[in-house]
PDB file of N, CA and C in Angstrom:
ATOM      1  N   UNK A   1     -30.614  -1.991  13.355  1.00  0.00           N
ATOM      2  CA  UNK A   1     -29.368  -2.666  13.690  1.00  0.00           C
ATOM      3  C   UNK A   1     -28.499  -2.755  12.438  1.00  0.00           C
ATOM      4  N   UNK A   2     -27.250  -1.840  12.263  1.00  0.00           N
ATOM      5  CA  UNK A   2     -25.865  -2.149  11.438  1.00  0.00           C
ATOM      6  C   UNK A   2     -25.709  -3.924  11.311  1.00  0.00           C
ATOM      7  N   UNK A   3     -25.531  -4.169  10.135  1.00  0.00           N
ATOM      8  CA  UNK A   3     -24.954  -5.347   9.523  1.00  0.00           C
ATOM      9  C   UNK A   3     -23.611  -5.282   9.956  1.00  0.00           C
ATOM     10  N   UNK A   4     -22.685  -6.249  10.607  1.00  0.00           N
ATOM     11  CA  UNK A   4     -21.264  -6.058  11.052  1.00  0.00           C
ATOM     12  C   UNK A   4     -20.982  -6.290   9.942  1.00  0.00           C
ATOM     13  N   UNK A   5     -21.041  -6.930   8.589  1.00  0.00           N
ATOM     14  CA  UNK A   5     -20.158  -7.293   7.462  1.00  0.00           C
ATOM     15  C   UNK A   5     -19.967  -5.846   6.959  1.00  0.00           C
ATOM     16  N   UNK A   6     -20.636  -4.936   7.146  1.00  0.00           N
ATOM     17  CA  UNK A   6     -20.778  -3.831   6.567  1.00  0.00           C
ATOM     18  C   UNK A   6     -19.369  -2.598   7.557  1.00  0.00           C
ATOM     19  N   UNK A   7     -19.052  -2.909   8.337  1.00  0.00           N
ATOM     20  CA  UNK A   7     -18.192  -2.380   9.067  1.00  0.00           C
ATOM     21  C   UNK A   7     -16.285  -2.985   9.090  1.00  0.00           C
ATOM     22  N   UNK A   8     -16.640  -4.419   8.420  1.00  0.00           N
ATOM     23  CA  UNK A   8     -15.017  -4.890   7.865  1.00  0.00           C
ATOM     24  C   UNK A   8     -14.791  -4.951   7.152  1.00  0.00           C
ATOM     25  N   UNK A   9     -13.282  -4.806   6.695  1.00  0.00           N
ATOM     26  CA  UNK A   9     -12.221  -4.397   5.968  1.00  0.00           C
ATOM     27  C   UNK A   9     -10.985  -5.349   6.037  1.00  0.00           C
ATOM     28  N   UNK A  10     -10.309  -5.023   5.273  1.00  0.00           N
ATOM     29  CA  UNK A  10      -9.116  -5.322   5.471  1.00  0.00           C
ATOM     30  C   UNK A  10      -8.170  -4.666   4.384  1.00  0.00           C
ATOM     31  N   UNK A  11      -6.964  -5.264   4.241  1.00  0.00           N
ATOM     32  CA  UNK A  11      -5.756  -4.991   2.668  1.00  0.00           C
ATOM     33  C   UNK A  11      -4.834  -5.396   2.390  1.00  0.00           C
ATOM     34  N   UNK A  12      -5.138  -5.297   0.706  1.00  0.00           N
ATOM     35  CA  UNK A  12      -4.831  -5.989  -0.827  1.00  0.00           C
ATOM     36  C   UNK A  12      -3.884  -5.172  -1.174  1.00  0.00           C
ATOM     37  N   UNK A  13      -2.777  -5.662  -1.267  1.00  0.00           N
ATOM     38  CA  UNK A  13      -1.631  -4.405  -2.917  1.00  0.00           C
ATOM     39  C   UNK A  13      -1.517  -5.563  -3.824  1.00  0.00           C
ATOM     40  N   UNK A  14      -1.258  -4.597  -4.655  1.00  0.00           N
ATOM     41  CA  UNK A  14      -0.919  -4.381  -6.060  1.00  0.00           C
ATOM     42  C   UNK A  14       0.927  -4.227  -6.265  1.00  0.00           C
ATOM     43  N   UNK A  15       1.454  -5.102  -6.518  1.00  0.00           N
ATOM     44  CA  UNK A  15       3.131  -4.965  -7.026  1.00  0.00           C
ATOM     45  C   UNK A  15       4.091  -5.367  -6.241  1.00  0.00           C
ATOM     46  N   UNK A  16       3.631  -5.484  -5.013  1.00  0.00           N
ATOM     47  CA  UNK A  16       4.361  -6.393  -4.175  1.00  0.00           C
ATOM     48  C   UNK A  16       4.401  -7.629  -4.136  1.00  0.00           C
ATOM     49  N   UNK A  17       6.101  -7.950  -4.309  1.00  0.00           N
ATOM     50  CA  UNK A  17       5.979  -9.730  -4.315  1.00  0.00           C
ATOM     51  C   UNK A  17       5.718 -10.063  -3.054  1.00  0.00           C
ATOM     52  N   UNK A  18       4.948 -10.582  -2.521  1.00  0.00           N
ATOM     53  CA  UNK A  18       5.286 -10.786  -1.231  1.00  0.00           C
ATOM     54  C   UNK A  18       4.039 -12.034  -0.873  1.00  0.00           C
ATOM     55  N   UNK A  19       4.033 -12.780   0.452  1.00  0.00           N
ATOM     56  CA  UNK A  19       2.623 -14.230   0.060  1.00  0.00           C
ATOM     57  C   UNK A  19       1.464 -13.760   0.250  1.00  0.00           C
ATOM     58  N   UNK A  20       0.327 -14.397   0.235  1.00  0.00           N
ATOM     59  CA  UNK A  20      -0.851 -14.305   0.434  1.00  0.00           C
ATOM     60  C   UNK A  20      -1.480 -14.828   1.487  1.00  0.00           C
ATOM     61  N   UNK A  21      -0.596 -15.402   2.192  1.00  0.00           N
ATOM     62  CA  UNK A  21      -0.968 -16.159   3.368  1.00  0.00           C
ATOM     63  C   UNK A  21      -0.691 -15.347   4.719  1.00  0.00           C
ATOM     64  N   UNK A  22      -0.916 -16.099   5.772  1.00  0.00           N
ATOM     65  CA  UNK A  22      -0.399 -15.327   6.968  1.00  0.00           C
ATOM     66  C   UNK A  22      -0.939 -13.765   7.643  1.00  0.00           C
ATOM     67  N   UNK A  23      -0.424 -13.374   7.991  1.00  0.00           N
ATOM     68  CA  UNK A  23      -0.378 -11.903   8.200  1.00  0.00           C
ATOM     69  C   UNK A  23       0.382 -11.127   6.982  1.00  0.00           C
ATOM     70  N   UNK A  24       0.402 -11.147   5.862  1.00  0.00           N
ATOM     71  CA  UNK A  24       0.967 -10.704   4.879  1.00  0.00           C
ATOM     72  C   UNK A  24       0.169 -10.396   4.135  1.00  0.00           C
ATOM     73  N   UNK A  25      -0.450 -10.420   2.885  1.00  0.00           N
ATOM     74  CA  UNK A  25      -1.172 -10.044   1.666  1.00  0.00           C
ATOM     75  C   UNK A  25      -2.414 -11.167   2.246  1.00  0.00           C
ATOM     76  N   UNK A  26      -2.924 -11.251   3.109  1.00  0.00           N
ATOM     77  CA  UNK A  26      -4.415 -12.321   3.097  1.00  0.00           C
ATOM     78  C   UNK A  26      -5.264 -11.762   2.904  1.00  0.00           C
ATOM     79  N   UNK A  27      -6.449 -12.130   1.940  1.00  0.00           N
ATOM     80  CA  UNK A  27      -7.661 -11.161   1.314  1.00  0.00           C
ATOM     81  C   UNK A  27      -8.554 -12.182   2.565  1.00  0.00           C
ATOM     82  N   UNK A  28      -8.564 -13.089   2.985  1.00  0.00           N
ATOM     83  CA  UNK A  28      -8.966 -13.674   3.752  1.00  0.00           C
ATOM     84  C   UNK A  28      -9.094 -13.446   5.589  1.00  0.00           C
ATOM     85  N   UNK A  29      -7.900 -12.109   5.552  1.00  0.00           N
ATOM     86  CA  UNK A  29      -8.404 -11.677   7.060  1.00  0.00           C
ATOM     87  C   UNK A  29      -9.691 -10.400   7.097  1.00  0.00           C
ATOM     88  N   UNK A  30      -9.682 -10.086   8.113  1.00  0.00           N
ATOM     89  CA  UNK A  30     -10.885  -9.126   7.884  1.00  0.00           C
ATOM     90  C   UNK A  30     -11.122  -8.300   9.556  1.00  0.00           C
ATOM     91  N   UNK A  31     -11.169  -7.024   9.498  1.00  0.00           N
ATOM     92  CA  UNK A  31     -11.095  -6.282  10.958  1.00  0.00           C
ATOM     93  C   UNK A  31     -12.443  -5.263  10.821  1.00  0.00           C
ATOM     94  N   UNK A  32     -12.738  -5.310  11.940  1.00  0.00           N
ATOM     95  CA  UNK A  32     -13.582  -4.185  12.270  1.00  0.00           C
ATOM     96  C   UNK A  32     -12.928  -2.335  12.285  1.00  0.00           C
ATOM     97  N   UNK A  33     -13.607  -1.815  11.854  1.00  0.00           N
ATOM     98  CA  UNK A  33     -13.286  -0.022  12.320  1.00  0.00           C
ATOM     99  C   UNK A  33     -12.733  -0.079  13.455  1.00  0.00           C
ATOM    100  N   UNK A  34     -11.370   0.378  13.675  1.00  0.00           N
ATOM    101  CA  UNK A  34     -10.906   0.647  15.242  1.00  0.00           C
ATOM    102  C   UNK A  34      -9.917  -0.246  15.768  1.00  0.00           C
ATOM    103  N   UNK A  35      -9.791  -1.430  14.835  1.00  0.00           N
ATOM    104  CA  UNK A  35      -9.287  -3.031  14.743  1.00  0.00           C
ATOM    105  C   UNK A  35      -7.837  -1.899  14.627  1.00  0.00           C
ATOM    106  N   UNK A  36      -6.836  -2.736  15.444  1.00  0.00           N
ATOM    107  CA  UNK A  36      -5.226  -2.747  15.260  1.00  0.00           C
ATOM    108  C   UNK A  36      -4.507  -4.011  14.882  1.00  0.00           C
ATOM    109  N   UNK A  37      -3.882  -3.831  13.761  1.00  0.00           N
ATOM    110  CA  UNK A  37      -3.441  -5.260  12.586  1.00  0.00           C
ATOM    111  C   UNK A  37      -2.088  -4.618  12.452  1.00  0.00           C
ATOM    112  N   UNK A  38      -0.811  -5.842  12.692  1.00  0.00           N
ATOM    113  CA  UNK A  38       0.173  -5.285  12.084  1.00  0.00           C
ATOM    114  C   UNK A  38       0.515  -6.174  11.252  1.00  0.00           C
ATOM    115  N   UNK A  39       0.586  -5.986   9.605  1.00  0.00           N
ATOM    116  CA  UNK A  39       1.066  -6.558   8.894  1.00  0.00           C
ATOM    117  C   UNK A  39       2.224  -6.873   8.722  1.00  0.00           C
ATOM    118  N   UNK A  40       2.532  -8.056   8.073  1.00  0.00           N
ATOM    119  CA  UNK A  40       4.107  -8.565   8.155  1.00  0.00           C
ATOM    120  C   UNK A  40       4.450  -8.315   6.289  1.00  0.00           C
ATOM    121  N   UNK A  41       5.382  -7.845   6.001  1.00  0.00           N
ATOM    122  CA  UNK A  41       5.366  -7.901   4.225  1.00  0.00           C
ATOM    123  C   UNK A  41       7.428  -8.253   4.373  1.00  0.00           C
ATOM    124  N   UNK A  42       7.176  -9.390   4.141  1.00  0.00           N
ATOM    125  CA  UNK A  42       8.574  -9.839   3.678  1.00  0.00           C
ATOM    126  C   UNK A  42       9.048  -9.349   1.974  1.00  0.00           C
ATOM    127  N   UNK A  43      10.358  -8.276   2.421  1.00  0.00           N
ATOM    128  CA  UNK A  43      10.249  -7.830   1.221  1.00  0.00           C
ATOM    129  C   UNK A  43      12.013  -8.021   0.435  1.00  0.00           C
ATOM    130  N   UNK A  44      12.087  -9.201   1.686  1.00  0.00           N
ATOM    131  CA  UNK A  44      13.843  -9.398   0.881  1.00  0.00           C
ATOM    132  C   UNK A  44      13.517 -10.114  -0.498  1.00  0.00           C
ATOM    133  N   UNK A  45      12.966 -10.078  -1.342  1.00  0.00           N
ATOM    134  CA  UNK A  45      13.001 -10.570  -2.868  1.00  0.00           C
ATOM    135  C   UNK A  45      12.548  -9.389  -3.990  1.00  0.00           C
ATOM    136  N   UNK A  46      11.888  -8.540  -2.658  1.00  0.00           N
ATOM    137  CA  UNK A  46      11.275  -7.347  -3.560  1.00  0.00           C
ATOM    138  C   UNK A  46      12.458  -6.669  -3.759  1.00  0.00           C
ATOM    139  N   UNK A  47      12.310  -5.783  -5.361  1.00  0.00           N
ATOM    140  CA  UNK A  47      12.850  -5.074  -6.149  1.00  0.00           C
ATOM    141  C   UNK A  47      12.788  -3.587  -5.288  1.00  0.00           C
ATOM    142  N   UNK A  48      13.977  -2.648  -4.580  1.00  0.00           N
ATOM    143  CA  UNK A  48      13.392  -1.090  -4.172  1.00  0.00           C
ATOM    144  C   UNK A  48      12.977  -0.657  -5.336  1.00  0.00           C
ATOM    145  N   UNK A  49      12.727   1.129  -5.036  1.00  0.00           N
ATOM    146  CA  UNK A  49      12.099   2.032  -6.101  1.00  0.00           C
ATOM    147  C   UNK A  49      11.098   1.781  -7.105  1.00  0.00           C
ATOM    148  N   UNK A  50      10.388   1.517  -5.966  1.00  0.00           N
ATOM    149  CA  UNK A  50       9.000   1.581  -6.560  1.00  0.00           C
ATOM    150  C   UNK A  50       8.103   1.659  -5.874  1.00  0.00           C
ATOM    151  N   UNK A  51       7.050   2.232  -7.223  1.00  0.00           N
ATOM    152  CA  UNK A  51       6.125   2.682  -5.752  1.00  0.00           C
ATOM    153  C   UNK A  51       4.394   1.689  -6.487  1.00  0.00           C
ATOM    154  N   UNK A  52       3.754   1.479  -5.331  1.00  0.00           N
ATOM    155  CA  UNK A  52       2.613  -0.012  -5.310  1.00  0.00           C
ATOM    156  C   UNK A  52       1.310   0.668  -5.053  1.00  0.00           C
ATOM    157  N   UNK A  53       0.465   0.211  -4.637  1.00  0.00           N
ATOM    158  CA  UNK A  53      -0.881   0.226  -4.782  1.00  0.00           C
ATOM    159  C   UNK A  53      -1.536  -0.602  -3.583  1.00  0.00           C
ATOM    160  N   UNK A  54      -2.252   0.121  -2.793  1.00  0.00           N
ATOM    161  CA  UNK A  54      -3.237  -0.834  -1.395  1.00  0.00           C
ATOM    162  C   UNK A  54      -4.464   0.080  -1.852  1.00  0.00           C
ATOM    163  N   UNK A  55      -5.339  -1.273  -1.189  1.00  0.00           N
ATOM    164  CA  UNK A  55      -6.606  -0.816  -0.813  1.00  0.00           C
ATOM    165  C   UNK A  55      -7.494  -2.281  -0.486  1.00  0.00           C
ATOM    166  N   UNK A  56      -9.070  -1.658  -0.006  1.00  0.00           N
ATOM    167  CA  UNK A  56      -9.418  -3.237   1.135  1.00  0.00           C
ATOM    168  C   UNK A  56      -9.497  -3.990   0.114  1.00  0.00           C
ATOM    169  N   UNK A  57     -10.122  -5.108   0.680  1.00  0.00           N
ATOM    170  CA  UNK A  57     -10.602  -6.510  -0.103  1.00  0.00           C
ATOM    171  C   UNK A  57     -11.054  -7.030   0.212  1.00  0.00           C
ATOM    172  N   UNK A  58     -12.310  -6.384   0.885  1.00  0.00           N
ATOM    173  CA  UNK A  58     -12.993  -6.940   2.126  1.00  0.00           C
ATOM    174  C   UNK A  58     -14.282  -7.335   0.877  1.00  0.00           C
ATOM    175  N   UNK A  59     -14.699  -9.017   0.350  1.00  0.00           N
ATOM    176  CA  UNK A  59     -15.745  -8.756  -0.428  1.00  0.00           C
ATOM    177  C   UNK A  59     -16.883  -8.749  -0.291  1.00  0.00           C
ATOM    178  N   UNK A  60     -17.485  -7.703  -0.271  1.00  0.00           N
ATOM    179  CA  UNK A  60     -19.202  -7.006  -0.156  1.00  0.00           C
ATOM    180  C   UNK A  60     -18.734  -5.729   0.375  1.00  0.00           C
ATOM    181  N   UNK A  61     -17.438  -5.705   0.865  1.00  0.00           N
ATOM    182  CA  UNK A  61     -17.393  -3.945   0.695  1.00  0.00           C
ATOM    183  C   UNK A  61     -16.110  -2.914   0.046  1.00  0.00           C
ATOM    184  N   UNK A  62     -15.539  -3.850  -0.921  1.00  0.00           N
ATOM    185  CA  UNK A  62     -14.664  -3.339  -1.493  1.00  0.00           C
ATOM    186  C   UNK A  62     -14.872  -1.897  -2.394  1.00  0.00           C
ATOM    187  N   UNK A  63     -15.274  -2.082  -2.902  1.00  0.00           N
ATOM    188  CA  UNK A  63     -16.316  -1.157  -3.870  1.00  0.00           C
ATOM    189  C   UNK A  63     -16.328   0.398  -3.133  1.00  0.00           C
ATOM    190  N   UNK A  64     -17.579   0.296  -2.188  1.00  0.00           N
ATOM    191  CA  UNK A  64     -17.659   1.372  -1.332  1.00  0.00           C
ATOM    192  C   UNK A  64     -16.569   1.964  -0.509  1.00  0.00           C
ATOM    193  N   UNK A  65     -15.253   1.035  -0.102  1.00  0.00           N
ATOM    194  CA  UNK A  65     -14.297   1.512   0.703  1.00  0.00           C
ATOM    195  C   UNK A  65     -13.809   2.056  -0.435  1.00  0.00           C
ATOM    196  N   UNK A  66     -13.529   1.471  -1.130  1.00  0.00           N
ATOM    197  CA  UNK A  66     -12.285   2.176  -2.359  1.00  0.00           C
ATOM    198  C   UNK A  66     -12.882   3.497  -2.808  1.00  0.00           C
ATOM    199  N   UNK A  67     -14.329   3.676  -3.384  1.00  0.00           N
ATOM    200  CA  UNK A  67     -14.614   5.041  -3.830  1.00  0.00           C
ATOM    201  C   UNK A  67     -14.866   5.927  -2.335  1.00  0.00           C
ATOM    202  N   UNK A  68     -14.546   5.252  -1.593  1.00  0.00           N
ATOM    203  CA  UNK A  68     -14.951   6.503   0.049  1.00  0.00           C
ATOM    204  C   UNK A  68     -13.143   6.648   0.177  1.00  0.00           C
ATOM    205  N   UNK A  69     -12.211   6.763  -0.417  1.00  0.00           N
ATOM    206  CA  UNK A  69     -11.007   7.082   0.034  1.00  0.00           C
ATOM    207  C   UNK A  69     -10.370   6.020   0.685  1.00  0.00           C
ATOM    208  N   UNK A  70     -10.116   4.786   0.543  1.00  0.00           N
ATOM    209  CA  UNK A  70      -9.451   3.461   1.606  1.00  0.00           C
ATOM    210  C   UNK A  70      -8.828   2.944   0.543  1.00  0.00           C
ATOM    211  N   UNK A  71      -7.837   3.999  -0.209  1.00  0.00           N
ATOM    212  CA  UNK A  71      -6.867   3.448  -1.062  1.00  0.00           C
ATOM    213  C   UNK A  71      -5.235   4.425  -1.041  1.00  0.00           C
ATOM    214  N   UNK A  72      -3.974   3.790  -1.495  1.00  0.00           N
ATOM    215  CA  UNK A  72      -3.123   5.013  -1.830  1.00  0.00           C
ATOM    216  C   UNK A  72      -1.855   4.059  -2.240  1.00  0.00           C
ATOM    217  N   UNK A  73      -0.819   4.760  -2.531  1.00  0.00           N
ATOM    218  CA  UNK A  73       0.422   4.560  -2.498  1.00  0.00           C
ATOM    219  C   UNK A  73       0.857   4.107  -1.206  1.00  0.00           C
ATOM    220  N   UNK A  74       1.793   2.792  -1.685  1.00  0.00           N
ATOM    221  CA  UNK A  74       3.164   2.742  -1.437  1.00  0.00           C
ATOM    222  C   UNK A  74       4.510   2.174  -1.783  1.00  0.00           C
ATOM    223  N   UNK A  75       4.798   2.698  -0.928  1.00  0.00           N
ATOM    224  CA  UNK A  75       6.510   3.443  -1.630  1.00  0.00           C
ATOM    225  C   UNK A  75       7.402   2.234  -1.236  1.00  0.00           C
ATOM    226  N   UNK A  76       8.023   1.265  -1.887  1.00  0.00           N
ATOM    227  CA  UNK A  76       9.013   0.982  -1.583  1.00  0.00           C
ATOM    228  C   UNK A  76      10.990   1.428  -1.784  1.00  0.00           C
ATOM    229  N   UNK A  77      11.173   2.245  -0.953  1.00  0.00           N
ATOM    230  CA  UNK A  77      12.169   2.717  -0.915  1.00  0.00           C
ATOM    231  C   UNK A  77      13.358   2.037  -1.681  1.00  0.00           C
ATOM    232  N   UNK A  78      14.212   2.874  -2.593  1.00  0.00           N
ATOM    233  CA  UNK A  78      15.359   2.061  -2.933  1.00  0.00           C
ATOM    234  C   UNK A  78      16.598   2.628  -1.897  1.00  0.00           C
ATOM    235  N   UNK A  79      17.468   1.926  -1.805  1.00  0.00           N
ATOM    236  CA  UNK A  79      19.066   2.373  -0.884  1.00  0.00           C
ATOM    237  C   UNK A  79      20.016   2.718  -1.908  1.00  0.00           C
ATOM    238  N   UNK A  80      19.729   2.446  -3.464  1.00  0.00           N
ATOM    239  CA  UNK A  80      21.111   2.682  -3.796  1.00  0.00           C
ATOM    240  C   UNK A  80      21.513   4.264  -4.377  1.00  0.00           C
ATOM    241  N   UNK A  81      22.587   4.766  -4.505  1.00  0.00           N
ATOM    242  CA  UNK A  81      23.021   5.715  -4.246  1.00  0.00           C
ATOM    243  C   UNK A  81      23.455   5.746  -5.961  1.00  0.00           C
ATOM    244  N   UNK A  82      23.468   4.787  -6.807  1.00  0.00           N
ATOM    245  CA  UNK A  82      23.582   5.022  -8.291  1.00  0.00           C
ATOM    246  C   UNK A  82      23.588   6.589  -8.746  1.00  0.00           C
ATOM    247  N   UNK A  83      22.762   6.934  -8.630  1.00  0.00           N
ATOM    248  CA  UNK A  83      22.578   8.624  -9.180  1.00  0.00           C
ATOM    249  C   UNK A  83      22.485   9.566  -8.502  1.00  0.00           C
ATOM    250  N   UNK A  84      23.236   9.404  -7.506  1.00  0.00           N
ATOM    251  CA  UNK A  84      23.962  10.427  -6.016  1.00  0.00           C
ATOM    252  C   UNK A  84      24.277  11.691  -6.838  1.00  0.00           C
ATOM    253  N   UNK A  85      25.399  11.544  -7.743  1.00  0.00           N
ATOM    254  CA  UNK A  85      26.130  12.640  -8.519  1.00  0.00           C
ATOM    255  C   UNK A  85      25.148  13.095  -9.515  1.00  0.00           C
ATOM    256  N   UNK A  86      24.058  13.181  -9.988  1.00  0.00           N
ATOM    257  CA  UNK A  86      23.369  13.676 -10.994  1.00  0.00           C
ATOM    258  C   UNK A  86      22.604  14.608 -10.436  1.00  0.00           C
ATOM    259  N   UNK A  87      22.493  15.750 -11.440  1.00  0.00           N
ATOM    260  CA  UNK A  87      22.347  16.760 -10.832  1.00  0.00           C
ATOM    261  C   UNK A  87      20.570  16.843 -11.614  1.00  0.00           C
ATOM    262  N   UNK A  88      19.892  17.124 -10.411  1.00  0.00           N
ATOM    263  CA  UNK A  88      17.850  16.564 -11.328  1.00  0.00           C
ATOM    264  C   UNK A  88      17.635  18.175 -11.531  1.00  0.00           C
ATOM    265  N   UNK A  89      16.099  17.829 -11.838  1.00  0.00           N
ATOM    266  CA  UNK A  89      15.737  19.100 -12.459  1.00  0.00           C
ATOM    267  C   UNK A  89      15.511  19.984 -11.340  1.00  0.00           C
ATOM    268  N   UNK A  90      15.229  19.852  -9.970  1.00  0.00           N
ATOM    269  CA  UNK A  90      14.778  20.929  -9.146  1.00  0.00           C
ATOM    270  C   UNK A  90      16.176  21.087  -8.078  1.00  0.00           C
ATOM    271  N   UNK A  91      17.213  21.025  -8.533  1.00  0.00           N
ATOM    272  CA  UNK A  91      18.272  21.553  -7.803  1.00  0.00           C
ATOM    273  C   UNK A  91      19.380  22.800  -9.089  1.00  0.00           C
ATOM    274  N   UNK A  92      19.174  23.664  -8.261  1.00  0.00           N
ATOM    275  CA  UNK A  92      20.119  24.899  -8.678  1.00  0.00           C
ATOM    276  C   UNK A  92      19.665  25.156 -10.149  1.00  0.00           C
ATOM    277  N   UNK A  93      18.056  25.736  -9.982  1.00  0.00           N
ATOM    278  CA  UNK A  93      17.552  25.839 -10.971  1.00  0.00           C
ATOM    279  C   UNK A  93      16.996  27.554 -10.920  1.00  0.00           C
ATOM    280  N   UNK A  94      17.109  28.239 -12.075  1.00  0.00           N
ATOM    281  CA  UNK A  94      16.748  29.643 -11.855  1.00  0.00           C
ATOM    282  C   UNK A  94      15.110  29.139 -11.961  1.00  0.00           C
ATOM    283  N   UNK A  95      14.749  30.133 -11.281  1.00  0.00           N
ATOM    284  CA  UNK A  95      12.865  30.123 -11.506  1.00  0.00           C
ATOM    285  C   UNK A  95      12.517  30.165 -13.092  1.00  0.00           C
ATOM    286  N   UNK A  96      11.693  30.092 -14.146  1.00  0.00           N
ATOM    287  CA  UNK A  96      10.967  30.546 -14.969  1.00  0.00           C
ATOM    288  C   UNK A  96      10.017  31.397 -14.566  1.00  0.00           C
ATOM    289  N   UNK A  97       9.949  32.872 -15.414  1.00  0.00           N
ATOM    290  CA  UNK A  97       9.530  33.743 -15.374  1.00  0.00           C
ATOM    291  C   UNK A  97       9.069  34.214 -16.724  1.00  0.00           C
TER     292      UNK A  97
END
């Protein structure tokens, strides 16, 4: 017989202001494999353009989720258009050869 502690999860970021309570950043909820969670991340104080860090925080199986792949980026999008006109490195660029 599987240990159920061994089958929940949940998730933790890294760089987001956002609370710890609620349906938001709680290291304190916890779901089974298959579990549907929609997180709430209030992000009107957060800074765009940038990009954060998730993964579980489930403790007794953090460890093992994180080195089995249950981590990644994310992206918080910026809107502003500041450097619309600048021209970056991968536009209208000859190849190197």
């Amino acid at each position: 017989m599987m240990d159920e502690g061994c089958g929940l999860t949940n998730l933790h970021t890294h760089g987001l202001h956002v609370s710890p309570a609620g349906n938001s950043d709680n290291g304190m909820l916890s779901f089974m494999s298959g579990d549907v969670f929609d997180y709430e991340f209030d992000l009107s104080l957060h800074p765009g353009g940038n990009l954060n860090f998730h993964h579980p925080h489930r403790h007794g199986n953090t460890a093992e989720q994180l080195l089995g792949g249950m981590a990644g980026a994310l992206e918080v999008a910026d809107e502003t258009t500041a450097l619309a006109g600048i021209r970056t490195h991968t536009e209208n660029q000859e190849p190197c050869l």
